[in-house]
C-alpha atoms as a PDB file:
ATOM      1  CA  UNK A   1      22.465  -1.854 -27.795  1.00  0.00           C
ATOM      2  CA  UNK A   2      21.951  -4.452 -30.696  1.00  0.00           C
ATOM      3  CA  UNK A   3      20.204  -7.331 -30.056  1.00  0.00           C
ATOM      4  CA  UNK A   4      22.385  -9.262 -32.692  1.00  0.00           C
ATOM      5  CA  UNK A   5      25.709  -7.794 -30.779  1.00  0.00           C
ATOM      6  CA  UNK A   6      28.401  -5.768 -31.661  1.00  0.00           C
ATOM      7  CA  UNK A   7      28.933  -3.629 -35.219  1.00  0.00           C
ATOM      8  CA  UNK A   8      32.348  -2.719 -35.579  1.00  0.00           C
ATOM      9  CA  UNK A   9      31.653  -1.598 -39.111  1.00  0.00           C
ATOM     10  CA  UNK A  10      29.254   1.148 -37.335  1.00  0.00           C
ATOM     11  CA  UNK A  11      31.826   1.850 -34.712  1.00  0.00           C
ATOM     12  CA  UNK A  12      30.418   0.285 -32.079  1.00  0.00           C
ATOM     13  CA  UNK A  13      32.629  -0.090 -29.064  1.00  0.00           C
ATOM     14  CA  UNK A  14      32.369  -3.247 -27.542  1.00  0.00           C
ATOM     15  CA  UNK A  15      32.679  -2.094 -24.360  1.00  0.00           C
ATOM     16  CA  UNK A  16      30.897   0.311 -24.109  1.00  0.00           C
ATOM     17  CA  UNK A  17      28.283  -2.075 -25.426  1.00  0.00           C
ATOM     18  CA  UNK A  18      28.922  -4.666 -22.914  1.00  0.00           C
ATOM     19  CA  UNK A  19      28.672  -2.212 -20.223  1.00  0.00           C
ATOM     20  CA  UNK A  20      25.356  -0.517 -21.091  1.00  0.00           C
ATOM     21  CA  UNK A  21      24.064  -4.641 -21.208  1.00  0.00           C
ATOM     22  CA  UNK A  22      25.610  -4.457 -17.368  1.00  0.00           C
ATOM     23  CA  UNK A  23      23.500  -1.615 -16.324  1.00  0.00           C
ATOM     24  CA  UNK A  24      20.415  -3.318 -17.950  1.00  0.00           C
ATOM     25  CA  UNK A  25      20.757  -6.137 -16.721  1.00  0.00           C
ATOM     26  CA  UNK A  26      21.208  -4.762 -12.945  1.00  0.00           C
ATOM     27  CA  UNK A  27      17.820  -2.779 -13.415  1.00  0.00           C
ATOM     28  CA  UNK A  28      16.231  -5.752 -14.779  1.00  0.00           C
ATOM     29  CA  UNK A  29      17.200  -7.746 -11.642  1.00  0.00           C
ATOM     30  CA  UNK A  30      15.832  -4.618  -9.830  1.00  0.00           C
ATOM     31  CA  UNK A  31      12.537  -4.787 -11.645  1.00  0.00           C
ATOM     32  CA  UNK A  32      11.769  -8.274 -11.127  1.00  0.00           C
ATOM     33  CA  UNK A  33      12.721  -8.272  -7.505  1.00  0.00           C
ATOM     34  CA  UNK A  34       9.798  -5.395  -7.296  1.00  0.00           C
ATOM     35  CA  UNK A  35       7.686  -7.008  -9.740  1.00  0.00           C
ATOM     36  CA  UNK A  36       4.787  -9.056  -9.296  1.00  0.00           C
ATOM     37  CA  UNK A  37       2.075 -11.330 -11.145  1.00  0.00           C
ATOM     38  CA  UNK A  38       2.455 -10.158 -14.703  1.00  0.00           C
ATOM     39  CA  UNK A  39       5.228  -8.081 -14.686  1.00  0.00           C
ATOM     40  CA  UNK A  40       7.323 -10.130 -13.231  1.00  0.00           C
ATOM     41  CA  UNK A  41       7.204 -12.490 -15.912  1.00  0.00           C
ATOM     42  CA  UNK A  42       7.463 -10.070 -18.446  1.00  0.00           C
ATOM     43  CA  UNK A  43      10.269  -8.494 -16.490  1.00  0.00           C
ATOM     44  CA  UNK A  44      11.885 -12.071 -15.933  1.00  0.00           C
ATOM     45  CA  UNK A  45      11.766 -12.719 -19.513  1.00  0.00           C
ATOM     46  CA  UNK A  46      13.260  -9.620 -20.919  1.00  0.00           C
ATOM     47  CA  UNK A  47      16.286 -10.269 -18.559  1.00  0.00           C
ATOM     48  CA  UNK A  48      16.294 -14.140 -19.623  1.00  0.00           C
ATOM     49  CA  UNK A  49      16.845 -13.133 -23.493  1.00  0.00           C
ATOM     50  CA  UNK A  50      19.061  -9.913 -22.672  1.00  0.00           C
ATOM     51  CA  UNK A  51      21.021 -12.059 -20.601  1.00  0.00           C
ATOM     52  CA  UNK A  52      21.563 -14.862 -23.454  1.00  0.00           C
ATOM     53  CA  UNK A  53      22.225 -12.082 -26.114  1.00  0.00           C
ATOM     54  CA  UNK A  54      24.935 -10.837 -23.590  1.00  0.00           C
ATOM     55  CA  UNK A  55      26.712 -14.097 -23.310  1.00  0.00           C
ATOM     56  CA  UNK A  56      26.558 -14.081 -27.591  1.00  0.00           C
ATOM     57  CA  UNK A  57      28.329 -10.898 -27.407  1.00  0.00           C
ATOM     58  CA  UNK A  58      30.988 -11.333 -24.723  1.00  0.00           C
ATOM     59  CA  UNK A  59      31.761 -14.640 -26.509  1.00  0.00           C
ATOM     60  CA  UNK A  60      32.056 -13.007 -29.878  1.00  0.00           C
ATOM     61  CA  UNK A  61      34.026 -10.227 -28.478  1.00  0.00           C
ATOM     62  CA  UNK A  62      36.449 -12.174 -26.823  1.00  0.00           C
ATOM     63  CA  UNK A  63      36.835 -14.834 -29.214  1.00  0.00           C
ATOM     64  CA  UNK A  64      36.741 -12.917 -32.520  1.00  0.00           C
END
């Protein structure tokens, strides 16, 4: 998974990209639902910014 989205020119398929950023994003839900103190926040954050570069590359996906 890129963090700047989608590469067609490396053959990425979209997705396939979209869906491994589903199963992240379910085990980061996971993780911060275990999590405390520290980790929780580091957990929470990770899924904040995986969530946002999700949305960037759904939109781009789906709207060329």
């Amino acid at each position: 998974m890129s963090a700047n989205g989608p590469d067609p020119a490396k053959g990425t398929d979209v997705i396939d990209l979209l869906l491994a950023q589903h199963a992240r994003i379910e085990e980061l839900f996971r993780t911060v639902a275990a999590a405390e103190g520290r980790s929780k926040r580091l957990a929470w954050q990770d899924l904040v910014e995986l969530l946002a570069v999700h949305e960037t590359d759904a939109r781009t996906s789906t709207t060329g």
